[in-house]
C-alpha atoms as a PDB file:
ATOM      1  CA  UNK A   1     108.492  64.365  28.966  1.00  0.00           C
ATOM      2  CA  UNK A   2     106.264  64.259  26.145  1.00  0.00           C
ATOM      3  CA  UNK A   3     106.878  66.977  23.304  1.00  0.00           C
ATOM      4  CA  UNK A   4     104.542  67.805  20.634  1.00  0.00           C
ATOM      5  CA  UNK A   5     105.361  70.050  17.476  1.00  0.00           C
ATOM      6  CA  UNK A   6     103.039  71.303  15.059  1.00  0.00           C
ATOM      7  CA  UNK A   7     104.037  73.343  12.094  1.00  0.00           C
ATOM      8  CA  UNK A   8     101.265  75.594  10.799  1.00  0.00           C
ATOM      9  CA  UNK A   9      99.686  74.316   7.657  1.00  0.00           C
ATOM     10  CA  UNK A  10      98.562  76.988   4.643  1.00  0.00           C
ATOM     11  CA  UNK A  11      95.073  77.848   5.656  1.00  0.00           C
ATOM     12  CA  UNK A  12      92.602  78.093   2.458  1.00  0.00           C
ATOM     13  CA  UNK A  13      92.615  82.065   1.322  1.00  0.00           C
ATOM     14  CA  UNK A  14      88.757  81.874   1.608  1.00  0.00           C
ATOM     15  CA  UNK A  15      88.746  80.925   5.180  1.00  0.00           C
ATOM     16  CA  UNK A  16      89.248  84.439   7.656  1.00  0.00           C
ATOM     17  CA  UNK A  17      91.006  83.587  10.836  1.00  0.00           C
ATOM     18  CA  UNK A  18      89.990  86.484  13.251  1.00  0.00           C
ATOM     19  CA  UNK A  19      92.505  87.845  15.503  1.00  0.00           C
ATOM     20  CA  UNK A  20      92.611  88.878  18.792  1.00  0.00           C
ATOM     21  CA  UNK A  21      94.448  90.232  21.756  1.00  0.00           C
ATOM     22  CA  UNK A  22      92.336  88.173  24.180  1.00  0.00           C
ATOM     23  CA  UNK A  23      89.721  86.200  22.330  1.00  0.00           C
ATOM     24  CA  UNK A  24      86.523  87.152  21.908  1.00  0.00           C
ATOM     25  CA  UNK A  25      87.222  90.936  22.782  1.00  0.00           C
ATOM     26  CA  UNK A  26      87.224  93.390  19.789  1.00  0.00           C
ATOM     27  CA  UNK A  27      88.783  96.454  21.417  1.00  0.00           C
ATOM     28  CA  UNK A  28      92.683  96.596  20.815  1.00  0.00           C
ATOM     29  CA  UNK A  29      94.163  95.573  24.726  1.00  0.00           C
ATOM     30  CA  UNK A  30      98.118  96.037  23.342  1.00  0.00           C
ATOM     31  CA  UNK A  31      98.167  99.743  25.629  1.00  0.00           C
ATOM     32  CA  UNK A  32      96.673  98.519  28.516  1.00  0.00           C
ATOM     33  CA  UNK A  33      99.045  95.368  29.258  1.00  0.00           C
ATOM     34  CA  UNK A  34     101.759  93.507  28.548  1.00  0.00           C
ATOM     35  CA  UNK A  35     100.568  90.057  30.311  1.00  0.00           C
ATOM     36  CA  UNK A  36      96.538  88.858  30.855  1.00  0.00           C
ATOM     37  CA  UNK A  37      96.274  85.803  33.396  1.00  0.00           C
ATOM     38  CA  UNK A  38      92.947  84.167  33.742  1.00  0.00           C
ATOM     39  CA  UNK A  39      92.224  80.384  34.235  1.00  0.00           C
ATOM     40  CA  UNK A  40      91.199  78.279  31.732  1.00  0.00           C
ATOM     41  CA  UNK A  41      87.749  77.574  32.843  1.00  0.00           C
ATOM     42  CA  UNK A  42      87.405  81.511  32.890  1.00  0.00           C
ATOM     43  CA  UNK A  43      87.025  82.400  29.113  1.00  0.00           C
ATOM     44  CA  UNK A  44      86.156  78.682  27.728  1.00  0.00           C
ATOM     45  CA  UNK A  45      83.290  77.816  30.072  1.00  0.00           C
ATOM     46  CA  UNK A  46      81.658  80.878  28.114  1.00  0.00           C
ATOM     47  CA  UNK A  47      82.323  79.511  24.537  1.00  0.00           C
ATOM     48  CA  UNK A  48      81.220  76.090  25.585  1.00  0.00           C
ATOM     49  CA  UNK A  49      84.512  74.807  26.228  1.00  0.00           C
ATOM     50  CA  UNK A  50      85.549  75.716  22.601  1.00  0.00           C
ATOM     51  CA  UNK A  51      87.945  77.906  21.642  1.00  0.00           C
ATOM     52  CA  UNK A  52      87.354  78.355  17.635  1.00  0.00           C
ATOM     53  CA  UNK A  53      90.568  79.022  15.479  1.00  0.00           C
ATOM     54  CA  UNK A  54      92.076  82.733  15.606  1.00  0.00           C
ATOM     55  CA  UNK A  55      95.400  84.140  16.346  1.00  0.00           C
ATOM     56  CA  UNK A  56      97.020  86.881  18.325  1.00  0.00           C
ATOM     57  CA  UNK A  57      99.524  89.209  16.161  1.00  0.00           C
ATOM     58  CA  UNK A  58     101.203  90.207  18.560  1.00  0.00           C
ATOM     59  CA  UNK A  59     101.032  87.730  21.618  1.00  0.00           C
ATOM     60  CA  UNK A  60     102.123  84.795  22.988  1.00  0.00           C
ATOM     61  CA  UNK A  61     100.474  82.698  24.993  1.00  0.00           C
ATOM     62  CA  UNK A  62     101.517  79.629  27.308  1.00  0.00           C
ATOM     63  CA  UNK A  63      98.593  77.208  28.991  1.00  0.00           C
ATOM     64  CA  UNK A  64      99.573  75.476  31.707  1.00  0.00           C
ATOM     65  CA  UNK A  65      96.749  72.641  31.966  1.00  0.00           C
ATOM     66  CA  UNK A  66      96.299  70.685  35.841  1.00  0.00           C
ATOM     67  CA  UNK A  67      93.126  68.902  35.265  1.00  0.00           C
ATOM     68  CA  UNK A  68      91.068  68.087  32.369  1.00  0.00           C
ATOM     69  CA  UNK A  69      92.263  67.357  28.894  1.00  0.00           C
ATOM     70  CA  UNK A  70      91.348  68.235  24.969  1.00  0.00           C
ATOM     71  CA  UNK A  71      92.502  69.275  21.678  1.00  0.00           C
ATOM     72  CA  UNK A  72      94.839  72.036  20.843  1.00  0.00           C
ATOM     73  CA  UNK A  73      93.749  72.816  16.950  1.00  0.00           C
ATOM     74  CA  UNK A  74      97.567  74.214  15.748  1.00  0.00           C
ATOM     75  CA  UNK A  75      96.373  74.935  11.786  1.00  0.00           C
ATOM     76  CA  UNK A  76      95.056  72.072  10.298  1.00  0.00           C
ATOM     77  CA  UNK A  77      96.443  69.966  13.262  1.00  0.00           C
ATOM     78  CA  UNK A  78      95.242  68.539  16.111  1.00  0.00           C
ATOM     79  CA  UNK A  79      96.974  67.178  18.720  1.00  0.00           C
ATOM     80  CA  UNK A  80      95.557  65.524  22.249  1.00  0.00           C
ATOM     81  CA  UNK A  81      96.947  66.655  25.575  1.00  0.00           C
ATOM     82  CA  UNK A  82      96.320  65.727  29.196  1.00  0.00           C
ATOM     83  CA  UNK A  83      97.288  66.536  32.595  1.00  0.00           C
ATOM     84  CA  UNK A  84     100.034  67.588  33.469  1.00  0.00           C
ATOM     85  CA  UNK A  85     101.028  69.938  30.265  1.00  0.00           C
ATOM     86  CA  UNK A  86     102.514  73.293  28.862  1.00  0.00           C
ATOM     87  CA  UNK A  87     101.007  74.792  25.655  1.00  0.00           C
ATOM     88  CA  UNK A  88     102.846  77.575  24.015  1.00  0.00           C
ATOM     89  CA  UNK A  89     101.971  79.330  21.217  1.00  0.00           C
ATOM     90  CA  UNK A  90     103.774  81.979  19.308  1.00  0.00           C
ATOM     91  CA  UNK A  91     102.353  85.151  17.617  1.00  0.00           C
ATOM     92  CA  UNK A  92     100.559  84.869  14.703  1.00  0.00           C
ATOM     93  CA  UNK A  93     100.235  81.343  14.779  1.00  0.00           C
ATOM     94  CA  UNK A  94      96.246  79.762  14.010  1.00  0.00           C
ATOM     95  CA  UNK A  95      95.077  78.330  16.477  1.00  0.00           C
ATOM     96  CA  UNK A  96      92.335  76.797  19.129  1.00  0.00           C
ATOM     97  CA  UNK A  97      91.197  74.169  21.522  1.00  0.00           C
ATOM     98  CA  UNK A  98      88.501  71.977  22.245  1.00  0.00           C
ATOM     99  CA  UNK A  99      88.577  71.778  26.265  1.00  0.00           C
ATOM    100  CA  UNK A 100      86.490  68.674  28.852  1.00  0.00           C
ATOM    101  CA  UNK A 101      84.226  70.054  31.018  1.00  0.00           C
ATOM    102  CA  UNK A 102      86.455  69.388  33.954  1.00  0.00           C
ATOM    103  CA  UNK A 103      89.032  71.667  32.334  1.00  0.00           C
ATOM    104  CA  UNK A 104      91.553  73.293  34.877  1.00  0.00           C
ATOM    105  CA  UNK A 105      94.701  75.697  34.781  1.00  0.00           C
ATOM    106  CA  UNK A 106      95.649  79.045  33.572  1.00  0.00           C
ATOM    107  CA  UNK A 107      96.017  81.283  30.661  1.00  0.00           C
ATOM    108  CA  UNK A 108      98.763  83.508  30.293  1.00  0.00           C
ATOM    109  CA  UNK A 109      98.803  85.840  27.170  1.00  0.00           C
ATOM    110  CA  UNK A 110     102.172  87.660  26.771  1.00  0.00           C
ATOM    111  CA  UNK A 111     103.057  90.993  24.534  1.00  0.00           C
ATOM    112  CA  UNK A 112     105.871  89.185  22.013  1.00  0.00           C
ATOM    113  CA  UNK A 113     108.398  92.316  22.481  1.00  0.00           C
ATOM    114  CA  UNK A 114     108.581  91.434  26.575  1.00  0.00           C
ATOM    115  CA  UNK A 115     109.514  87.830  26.133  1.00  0.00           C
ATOM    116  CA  UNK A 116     113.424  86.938  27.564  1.00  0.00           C
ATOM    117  CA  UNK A 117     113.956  85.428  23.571  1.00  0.00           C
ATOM    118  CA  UNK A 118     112.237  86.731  20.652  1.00  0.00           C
ATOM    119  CA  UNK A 119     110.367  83.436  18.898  1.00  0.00           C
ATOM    120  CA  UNK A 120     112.732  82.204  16.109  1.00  0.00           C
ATOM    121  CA  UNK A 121     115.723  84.271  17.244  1.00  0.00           C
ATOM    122  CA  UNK A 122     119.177  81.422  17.195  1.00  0.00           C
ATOM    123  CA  UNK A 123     119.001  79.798  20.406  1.00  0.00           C
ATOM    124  CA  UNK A 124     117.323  77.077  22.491  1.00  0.00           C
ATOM    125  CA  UNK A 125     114.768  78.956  23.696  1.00  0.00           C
ATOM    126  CA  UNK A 126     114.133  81.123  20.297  1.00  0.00           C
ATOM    127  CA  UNK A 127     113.484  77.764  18.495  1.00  0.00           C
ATOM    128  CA  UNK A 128     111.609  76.436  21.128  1.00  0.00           C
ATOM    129  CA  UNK A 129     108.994  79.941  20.983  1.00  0.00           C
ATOM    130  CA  UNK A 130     108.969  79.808  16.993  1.00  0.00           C
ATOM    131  CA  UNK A 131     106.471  77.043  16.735  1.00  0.00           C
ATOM    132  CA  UNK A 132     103.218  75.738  19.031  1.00  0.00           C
ATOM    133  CA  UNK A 133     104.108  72.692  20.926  1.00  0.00           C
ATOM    134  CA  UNK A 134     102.638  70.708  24.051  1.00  0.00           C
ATOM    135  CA  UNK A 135     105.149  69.646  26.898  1.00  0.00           C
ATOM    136  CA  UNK A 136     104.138  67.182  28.919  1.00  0.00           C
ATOM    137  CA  UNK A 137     105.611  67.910  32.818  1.00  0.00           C
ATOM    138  CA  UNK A 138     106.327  64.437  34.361  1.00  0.00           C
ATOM    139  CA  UNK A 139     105.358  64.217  37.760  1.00  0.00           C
ATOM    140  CA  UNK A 140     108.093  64.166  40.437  1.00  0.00           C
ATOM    141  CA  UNK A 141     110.607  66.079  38.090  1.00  0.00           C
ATOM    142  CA  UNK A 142     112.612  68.570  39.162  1.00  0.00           C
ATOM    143  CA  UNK A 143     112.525  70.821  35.947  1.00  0.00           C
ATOM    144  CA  UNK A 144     108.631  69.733  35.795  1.00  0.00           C
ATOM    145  CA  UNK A 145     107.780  70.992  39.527  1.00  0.00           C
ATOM    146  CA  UNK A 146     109.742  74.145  39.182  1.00  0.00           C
ATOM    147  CA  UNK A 147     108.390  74.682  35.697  1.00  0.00           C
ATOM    148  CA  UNK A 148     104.907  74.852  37.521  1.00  0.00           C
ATOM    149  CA  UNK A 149     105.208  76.261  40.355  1.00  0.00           C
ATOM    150  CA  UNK A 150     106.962  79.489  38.468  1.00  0.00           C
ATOM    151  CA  UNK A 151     103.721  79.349  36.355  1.00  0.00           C
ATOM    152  CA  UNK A 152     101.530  79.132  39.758  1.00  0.00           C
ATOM    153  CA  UNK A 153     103.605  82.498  41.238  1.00  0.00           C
ATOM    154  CA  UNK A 154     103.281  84.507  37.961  1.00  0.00           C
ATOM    155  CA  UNK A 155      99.257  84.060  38.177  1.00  0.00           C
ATOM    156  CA  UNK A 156      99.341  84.427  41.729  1.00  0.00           C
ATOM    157  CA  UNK A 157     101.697  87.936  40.866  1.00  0.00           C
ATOM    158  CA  UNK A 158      99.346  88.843  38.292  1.00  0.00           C
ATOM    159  CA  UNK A 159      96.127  88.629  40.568  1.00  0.00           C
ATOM    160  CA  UNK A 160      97.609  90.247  43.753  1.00  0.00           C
ATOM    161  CA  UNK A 161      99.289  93.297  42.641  1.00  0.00           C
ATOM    162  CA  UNK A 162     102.068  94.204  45.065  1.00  0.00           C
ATOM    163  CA  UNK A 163     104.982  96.069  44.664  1.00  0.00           C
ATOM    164  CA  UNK A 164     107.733  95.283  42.452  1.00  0.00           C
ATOM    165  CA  UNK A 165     105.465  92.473  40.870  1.00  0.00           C
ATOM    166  CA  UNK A 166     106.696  93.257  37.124  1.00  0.00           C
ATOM    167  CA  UNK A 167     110.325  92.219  38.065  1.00  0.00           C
ATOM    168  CA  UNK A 168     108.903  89.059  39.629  1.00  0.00           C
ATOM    169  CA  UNK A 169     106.791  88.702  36.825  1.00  0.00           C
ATOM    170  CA  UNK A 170     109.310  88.371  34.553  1.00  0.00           C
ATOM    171  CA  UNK A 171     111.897  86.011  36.431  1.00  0.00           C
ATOM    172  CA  UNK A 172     108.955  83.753  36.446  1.00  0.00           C
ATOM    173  CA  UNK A 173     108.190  83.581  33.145  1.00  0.00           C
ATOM    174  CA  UNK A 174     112.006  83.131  32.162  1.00  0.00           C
ATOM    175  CA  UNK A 175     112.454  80.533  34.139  1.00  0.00           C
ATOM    176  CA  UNK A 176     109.180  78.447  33.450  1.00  0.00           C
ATOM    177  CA  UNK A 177     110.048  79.139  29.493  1.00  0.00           C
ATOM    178  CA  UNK A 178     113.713  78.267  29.612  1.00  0.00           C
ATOM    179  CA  UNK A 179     112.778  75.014  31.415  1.00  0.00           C
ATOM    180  CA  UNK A 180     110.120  73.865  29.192  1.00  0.00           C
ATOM    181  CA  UNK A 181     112.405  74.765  26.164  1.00  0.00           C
ATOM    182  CA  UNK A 182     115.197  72.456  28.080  1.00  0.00           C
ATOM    183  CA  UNK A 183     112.993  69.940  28.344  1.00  0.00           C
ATOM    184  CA  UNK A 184     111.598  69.969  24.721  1.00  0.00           C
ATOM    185  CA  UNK A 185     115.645  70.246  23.634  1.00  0.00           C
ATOM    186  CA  UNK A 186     115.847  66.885  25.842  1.00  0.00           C
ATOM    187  CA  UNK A 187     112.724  65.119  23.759  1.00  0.00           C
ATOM    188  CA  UNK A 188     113.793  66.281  20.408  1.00  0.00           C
ATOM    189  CA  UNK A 189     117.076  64.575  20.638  1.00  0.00           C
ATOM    190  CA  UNK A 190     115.032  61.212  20.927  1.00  0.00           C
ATOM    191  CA  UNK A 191     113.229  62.873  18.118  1.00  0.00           C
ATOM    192  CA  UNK A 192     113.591  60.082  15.228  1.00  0.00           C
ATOM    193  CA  UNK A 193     112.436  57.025  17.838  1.00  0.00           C
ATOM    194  CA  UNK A 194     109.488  58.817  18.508  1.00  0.00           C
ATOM    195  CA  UNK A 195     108.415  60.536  15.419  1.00  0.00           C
ATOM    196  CA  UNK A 196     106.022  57.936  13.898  1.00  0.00           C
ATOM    197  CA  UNK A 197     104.320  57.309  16.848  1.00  0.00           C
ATOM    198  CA  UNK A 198     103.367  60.944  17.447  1.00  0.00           C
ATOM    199  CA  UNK A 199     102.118  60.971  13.837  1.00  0.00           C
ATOM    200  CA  UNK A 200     100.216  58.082  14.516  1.00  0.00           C
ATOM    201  CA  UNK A 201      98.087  59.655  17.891  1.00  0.00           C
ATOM    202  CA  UNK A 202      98.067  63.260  15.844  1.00  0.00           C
ATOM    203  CA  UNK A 203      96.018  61.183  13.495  1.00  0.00           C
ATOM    204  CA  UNK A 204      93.859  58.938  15.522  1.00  0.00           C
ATOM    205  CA  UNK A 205      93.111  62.637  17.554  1.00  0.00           C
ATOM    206  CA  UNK A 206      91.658  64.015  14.096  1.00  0.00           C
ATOM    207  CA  UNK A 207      89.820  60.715  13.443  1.00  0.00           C
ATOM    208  CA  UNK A 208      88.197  59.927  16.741  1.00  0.00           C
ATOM    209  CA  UNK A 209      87.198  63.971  16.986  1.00  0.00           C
ATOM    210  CA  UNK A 210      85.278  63.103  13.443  1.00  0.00           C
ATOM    211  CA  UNK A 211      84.021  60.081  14.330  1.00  0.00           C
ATOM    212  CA  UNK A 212      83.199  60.178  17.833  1.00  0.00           C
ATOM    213  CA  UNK A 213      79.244  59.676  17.288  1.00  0.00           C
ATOM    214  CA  UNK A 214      79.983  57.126  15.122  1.00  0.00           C
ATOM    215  CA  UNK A 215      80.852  54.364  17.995  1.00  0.00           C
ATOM    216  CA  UNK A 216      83.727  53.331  16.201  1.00  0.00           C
ATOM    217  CA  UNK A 217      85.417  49.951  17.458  1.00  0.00           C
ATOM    218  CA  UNK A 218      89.368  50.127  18.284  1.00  0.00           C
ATOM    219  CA  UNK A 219      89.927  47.782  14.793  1.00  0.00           C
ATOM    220  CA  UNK A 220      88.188  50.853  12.852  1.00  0.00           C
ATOM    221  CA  UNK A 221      91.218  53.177  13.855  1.00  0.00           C
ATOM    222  CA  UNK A 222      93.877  50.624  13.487  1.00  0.00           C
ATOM    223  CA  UNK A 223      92.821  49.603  10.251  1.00  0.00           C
ATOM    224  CA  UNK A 224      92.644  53.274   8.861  1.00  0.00           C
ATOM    225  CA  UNK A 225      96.422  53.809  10.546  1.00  0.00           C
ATOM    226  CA  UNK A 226      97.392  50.541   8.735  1.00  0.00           C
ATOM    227  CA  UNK A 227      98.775  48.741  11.874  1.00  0.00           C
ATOM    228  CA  UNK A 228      97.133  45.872  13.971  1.00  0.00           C
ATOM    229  CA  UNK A 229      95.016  46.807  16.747  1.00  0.00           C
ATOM    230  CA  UNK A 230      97.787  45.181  19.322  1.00  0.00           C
ATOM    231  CA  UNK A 231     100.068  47.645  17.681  1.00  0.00           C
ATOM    232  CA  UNK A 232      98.005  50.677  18.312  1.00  0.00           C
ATOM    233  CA  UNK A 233      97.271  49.951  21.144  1.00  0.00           C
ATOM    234  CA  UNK A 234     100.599  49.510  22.564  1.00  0.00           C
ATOM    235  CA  UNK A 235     101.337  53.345  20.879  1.00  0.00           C
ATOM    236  CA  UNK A 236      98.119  54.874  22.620  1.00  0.00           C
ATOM    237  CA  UNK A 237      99.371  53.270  25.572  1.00  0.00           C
ATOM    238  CA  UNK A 238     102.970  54.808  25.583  1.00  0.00           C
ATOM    239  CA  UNK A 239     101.842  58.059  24.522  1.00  0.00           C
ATOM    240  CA  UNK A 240      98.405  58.595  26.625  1.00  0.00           C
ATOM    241  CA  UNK A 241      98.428  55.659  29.376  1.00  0.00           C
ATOM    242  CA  UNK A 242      95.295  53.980  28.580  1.00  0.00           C
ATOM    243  CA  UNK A 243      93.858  51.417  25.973  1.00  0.00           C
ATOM    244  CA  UNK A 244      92.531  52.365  22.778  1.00  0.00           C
ATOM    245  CA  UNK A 245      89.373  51.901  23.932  1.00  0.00           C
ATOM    246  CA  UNK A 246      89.620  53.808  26.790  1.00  0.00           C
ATOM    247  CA  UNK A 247      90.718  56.238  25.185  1.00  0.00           C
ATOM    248  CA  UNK A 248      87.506  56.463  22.698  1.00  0.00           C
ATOM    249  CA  UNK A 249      85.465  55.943  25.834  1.00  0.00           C
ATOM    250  CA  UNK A 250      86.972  59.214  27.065  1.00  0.00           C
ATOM    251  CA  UNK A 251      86.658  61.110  24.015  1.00  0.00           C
ATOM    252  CA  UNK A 252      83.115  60.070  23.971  1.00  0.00           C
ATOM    253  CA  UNK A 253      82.481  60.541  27.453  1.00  0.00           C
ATOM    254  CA  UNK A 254      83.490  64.030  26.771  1.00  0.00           C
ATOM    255  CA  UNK A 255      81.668  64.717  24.306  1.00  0.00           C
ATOM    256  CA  UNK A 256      78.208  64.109  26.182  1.00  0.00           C
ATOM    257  CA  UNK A 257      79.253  66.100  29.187  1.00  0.00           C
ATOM    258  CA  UNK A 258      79.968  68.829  27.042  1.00  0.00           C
ATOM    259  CA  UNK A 259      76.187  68.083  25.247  1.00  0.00           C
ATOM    260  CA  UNK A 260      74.568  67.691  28.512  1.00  0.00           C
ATOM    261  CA  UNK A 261      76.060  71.117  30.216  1.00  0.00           C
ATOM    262  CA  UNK A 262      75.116  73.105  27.332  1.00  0.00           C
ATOM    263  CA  UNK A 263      72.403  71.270  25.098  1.00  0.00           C
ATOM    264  CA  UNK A 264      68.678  73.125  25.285  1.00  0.00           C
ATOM    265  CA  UNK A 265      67.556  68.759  24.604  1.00  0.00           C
ATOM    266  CA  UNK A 266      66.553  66.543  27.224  1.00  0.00           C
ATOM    267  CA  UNK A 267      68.627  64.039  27.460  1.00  0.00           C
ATOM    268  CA  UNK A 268      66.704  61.661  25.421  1.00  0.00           C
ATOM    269  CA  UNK A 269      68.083  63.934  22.903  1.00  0.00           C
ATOM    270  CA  UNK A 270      71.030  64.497  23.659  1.00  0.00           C
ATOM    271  CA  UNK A 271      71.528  60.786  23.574  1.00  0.00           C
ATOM    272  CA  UNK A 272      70.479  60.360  20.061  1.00  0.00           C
ATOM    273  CA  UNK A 273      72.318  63.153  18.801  1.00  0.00           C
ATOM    274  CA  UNK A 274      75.584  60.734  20.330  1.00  0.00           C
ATOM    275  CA  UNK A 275      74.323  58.195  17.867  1.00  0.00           C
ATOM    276  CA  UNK A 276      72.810  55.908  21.120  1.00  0.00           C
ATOM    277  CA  UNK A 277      69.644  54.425  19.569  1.00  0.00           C
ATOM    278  CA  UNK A 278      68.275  53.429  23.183  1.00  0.00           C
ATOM    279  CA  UNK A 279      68.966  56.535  25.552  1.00  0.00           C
ATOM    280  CA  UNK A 280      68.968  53.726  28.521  1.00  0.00           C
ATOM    281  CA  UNK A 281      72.307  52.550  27.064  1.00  0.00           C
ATOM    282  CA  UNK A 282      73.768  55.640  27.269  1.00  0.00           C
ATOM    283  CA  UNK A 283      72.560  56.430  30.563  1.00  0.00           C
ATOM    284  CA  UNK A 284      74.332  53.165  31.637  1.00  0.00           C
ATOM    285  CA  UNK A 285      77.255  53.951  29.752  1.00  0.00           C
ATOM    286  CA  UNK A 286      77.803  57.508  31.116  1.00  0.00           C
ATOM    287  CA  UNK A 287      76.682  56.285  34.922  1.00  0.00           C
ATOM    288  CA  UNK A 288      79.617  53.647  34.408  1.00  0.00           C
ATOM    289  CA  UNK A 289      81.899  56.105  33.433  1.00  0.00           C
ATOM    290  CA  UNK A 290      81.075  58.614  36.133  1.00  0.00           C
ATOM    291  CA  UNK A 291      79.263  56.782  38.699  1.00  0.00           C
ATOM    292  CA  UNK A 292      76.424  58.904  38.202  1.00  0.00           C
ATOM    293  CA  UNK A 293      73.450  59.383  35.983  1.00  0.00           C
ATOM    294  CA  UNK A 294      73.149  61.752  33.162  1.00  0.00           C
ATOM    295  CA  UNK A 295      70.545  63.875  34.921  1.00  0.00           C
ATOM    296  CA  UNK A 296      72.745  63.661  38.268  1.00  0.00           C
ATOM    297  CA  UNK A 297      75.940  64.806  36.931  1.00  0.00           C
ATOM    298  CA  UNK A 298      74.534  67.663  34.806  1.00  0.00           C
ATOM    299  CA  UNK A 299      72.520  69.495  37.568  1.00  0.00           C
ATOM    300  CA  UNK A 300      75.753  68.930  40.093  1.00  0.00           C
ATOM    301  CA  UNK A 301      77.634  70.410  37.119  1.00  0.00           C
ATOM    302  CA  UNK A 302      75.231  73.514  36.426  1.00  0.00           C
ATOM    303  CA  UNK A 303      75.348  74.303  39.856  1.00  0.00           C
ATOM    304  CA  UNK A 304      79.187  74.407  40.794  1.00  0.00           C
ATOM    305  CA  UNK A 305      79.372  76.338  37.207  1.00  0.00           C
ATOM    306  CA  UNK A 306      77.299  78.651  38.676  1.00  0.00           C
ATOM    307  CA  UNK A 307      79.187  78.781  42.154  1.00  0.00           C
ATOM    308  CA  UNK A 308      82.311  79.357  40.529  1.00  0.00           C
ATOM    309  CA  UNK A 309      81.332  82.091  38.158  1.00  0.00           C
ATOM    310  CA  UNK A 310      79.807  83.616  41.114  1.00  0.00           C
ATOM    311  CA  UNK A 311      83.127  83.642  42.800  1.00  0.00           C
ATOM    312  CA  UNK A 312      85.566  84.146  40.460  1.00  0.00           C
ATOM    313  CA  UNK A 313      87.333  87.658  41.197  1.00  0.00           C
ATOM    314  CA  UNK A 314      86.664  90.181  38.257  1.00  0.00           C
ATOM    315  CA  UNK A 315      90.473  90.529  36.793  1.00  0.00           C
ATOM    316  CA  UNK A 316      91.181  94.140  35.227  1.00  0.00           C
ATOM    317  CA  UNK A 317      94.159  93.653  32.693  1.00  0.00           C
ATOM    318  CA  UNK A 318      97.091  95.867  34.171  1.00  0.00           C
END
């Protein structure tokens, strides 16, 4: 398990962080509900899989991410996360997330005073709520399954309402928390061995994020970290399973799908504005990625968008 903790940096007094009960929506929510569900794709597909920095006074909220990956934006902070993961973040905490295209999982957005533990009360759990974090679930783990699956029946409790589904409600999320914060109590004790290198990818995160249409070489990054590229790459391989390069190729790869699904451009365009000076190499480049062409992927993409929203049930906050 893979535990990320981000403490909330001053934000500069002329910058206004708007809050919200359920971003984007201006009309108070705090009568009508004491839990929102909704699936990731739901609300960021909307915002162009951007979720700009705000906070919720009054709300937690856990993400439980299946497919996809990003950047969770905790302050000044960003941190990458992948498949399979748990974000929590407490009330009044800044925060917000840059999402792939192929984004997947749910969004549950909890009043503070119905929580088992009150974030920052003394005990596991309490510390565990009192700052954002990302929990990586290992596949095959017991703890990791169960966490999941009690995140799967709270959505599933949310959308169907039957009878006596608050009660349920709430065993789920005590159990799914109370795991996770086991699990993060489990990582922390391996804390020191592991600090640095977190540093380390919470850094190369914020550089490659600023740099991705730059095309910058695996050396660039290792240089800036002041390590050897063998070094760095042995860290990005512990903590995200791939090769440096890879994992620039992703971010990159990312960032034109994202350009492609929502850019007015042609793709000529779009291409330059990635910093390709021939768009033919970056047609090759994404078709080697994807295994299909710009032009391909993007109208395959607009149109299961367009299935999905079409499908998705219309979700009344109880």
């Amino acid at each position: 398990m893979h535990i990320s903790n981000m403490t909330n940096r001053k934000t500069p007094a002329d910058r206004i962080i708007p809050t919200y009960e359920l971003y984007g929506e201006d009309e108070p929510a705090s009568a009508r509900f004491w839990v929102h569900c909704e699936t990731i794709p739901a609300r960021s597909s909307q915002y162009h899989w951007e979720i700009g920095l705000h906070r919720h006074d009054h709300f937690l909220q856990i993400l439980l991410v299946t497919e996809g990956s990003g950047d969770a934006i905790f302050g000044d902070e960003i941190v990458r996360f992948e498949p399979c993961s748990v974000l929590t973040v407490p009330p009044a905490a800044n925060h917000g997330f840059r999402f792939s295209p192929d984004i997947n999982g749910y969004v549950f957005t909890l009043l503070a005073s119905r929580l088992p533990v009150r974030p920052g009360e003394p005990s596991q759990l309490g510390h565990f709520l009192s700052r954002a974090r990302i929990t990586r679930l290992d596949e095959g783990h017991a703890s990791s399954s169960l966490i999941r699956e009690s995140l799967d029946r709270l959505y599933e409790e949310w959308q169907e309402r039957r009878s006596g589904r608050a009660v349920l409600m709430e065993a789920f999320l005590a159990t799914a928390l109370t795991l996770t914060a086991r699990l993060a109590g489990q990582d922390i004790g391996n804390a020191d061995a592991t600090d640095e290198n977190d540093r380390r990818m919470e850094v190369l995160t914020a550089m490659m994020h600023r740099e991705v249409r730059n095309h910058r070489p695996a050396s660039f990054y290792a240089k800036a970290l002041g390590i050897s590229p063998t070094h760095l790459n042995r860290v990005v391989k512990l903590k995200a399973g791939v090769s440096t390069q890879n994992l620039v190729l992703r971010r990159l790869l990312e960032e034109a799908q994202r350009e492609l699904l929502f850019s007015p451009g042609s793709i000529q365009e779009v291409a330059f504005r990635l910093g390709f000076a021939d768009p033919a190499y970056f047609s090759r480049f994404f078709t080697r990625q994807t295994g299909s062409t710009p032009r391909v992927w993007k109208m395959r993409e607009q149109q299961r968008l367009g299935e999905r929203d079409s499908n998705d049930p219309v979700n009344e906050p109880s």
